[in-house]
C-alpha atoms as a PDB file:
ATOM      1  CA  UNK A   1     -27.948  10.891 -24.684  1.00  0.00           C
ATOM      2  CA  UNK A   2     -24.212  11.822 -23.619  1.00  0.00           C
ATOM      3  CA  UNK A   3     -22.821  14.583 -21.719  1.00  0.00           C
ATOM      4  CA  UNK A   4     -20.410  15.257 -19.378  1.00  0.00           C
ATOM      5  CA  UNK A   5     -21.093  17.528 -16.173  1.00  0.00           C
ATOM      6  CA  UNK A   6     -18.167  18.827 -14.057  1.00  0.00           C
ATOM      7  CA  UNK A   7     -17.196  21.807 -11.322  1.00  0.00           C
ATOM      8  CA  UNK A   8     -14.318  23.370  -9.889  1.00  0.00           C
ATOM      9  CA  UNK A   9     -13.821  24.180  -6.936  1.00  0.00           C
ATOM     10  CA  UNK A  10     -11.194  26.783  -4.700  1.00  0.00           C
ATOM     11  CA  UNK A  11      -9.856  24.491  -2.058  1.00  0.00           C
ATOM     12  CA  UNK A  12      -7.022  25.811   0.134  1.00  0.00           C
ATOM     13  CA  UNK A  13      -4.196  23.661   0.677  1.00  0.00           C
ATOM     14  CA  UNK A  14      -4.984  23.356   4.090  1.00  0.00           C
ATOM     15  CA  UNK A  15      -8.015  21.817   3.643  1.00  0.00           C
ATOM     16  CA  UNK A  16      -7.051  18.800   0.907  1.00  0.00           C
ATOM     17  CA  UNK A  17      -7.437  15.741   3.435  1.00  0.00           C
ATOM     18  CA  UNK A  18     -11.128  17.455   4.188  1.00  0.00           C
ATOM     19  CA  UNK A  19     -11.708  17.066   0.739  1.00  0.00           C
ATOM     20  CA  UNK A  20     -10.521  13.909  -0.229  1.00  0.00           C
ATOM     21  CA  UNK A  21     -12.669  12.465   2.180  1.00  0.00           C
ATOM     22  CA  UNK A  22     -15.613  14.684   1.024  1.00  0.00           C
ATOM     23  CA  UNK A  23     -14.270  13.606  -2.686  1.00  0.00           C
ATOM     24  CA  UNK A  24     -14.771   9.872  -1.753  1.00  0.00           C
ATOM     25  CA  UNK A  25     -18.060   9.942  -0.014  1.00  0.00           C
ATOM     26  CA  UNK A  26     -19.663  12.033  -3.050  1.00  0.00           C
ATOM     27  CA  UNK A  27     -18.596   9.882  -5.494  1.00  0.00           C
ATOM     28  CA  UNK A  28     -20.469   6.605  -3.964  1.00  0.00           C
ATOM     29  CA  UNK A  29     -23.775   9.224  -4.211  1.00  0.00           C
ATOM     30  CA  UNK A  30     -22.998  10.221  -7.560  1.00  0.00           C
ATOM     31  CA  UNK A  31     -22.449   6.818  -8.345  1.00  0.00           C
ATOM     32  CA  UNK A  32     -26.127   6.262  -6.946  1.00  0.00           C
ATOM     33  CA  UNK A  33     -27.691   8.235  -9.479  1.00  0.00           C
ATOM     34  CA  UNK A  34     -25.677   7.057 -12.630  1.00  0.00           C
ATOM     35  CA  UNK A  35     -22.615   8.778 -13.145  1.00  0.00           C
ATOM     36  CA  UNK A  36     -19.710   5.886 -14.964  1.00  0.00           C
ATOM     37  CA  UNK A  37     -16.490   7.569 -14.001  1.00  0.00           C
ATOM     38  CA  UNK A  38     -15.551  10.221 -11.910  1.00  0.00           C
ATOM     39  CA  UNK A  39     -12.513  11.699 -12.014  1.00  0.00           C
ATOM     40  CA  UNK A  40     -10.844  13.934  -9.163  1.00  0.00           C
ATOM     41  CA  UNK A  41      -7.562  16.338  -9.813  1.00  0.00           C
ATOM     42  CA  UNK A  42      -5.898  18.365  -7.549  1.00  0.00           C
ATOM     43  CA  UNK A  43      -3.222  21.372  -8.673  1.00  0.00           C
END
């Protein structure tokens, strides 16, 4: 079975090296439990 699962989420400018880090943590986790590709935007 396919799908894809995604979220948005309002983060201030201010805060974008907070949430690349968070961003690169999450993915090893997600990772974990069987995602293939993650893919992070910003803008």
């Amino acid at each position: 079975m396919s799908y894809i699962d995604g979220f948005v989420a309002a983060v201030p400018t201010a805060n974008k090296e907070k949430y690349i880090e968070h961003a690169k943590l999450s993915s090893v986790v997600f990772k974990d439990h069987g995602a293939l590709k993650i893919t992070e935007a910003w803008g």
